[in-house]
Protein backbone atom coordinates (compact mmCIF):
# COMPACT_ATOMS: atom_id res chain seq x y z
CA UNK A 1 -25.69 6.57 -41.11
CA UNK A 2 -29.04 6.35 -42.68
CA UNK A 3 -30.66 7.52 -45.63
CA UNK A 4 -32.86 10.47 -45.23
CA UNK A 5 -35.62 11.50 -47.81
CA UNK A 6 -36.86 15.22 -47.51
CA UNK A 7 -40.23 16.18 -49.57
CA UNK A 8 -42.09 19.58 -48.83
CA UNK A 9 -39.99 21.96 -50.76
CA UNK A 10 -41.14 24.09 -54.34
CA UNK A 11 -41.59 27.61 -55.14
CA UNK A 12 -44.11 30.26 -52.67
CA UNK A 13 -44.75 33.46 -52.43
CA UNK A 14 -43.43 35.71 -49.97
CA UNK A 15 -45.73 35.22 -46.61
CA UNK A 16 -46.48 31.73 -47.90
CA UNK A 17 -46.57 28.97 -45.68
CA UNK A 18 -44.38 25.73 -46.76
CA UNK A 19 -44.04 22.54 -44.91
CA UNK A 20 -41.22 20.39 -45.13
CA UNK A 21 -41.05 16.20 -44.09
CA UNK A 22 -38.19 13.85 -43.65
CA UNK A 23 -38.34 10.27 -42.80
CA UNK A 24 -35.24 7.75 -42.49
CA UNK A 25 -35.19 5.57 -45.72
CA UNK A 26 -34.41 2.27 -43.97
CA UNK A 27 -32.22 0.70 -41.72
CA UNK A 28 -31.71 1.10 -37.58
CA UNK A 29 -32.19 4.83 -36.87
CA UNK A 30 -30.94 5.33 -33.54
CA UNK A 31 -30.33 9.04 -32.99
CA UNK A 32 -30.92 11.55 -30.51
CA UNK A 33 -30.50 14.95 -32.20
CA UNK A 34 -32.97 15.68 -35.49
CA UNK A 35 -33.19 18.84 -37.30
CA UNK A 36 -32.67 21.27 -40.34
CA UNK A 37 -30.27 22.85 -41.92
CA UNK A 38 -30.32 25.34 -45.39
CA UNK A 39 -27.72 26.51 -47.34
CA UNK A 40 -28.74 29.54 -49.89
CA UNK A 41 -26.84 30.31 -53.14
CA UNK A 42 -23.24 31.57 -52.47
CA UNK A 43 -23.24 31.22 -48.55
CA UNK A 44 -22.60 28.44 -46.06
CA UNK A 45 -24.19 25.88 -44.79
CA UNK A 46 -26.72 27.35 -41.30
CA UNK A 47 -28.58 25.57 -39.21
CA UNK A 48 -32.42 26.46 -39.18
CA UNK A 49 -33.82 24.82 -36.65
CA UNK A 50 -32.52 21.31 -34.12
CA UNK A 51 -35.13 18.96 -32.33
CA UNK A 52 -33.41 16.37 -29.12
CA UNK A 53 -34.93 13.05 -28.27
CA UNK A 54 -36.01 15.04 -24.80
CA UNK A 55 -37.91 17.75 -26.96
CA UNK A 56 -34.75 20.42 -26.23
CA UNK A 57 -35.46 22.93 -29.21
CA UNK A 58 -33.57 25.59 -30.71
CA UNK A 59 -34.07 28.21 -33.62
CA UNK A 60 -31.90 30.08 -35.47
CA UNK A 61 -32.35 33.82 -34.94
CA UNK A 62 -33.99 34.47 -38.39
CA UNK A 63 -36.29 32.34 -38.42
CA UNK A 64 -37.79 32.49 -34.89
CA UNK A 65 -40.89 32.87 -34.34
CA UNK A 66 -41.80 32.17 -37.96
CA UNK A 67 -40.75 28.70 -38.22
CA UNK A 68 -41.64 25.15 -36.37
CA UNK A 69 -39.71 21.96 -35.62
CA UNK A 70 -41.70 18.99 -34.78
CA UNK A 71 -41.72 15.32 -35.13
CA UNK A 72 -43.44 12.17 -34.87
CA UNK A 73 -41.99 9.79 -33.16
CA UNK A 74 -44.35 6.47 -34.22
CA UNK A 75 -43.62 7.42 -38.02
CA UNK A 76 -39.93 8.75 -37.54
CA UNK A 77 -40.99 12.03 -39.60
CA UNK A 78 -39.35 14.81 -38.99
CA UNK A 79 -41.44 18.42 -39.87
CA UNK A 80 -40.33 21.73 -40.23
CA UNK A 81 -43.57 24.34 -40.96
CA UNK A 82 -42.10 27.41 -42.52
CA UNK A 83 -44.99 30.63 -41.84
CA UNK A 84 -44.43 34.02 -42.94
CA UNK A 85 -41.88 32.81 -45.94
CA UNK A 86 -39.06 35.47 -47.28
CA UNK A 87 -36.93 35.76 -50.27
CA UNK A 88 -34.24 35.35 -47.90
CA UNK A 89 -35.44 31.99 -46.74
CA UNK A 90 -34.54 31.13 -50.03
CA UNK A 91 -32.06 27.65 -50.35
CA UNK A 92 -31.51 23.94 -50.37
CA UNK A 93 -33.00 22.51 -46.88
CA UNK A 94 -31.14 20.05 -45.39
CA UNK A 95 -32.80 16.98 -42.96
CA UNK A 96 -30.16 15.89 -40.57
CA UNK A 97 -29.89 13.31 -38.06
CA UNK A 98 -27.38 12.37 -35.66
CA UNK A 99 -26.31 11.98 -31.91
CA UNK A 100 -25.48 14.75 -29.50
CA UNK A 101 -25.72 17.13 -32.69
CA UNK A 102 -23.37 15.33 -34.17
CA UNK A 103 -25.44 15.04 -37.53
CA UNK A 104 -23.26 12.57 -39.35
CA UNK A 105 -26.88 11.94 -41.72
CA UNK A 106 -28.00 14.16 -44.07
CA UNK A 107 -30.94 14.08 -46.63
CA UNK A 108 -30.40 15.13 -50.64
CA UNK A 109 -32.00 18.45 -50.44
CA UNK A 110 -35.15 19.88 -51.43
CA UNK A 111 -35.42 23.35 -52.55
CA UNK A 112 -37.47 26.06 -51.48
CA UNK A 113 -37.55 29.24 -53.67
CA UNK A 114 -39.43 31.86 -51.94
CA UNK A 115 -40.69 34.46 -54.81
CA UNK A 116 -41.55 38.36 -53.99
């Protein structure tokens, strides 16, 4: 497991644009499976959006066509470009890293508060 640092997060208006980064914090990072996950005051944990070493995205269902996965490989930064921002996007976001989706890291959290 390796540290992960997420930056990106802080307080938008609804229909804001955010963009969130994570980048390993040392160590061998060997994984195949990136991505995000959020987890909103008084619900689970939901995974936003997954990125594979062969470019295999997926979305979740709220958040398609509105949000972007996308990395840089040369840098190991992981983005996540959050367009068309609701209150419900509201939460702690989550970097994760892992094999086969198997995302034994996980970053601290940084918080995006998405105002009306």
């Amino acid at each position: 497991q390796v540290p992960l640092v997420e930056s990106g997060g802080g307080l938008v208006q609804a229909g804001g644009s955010l963009r969130l980064s994570c980048v390993p914090s040392g160590g061998v990072f060997t994984v195949n499976s990136r991505g995000w996950y959020r987890q909103a005051p008084g619900k689970e944990r939901e995974m936003v959006a997954t990125i594979t070493e062969d470019g295999s995205i997926n979305y979740a269902d709220s958040v398609k066509g509105r949000f972007t996965i996308s990395r840089d490989n040369a840098k190991k930064l992981l983005y996540l470009q959050m367009n068309s921002l609701k209150r419900e996007d509201t939460a702690v976001y989550y970097c994760v890293s892992g094999v086969r989706y198997l995302f034994g890291s996980w970053g601290q959290g940084t918080q995006v508060t998405v105002s009306s």
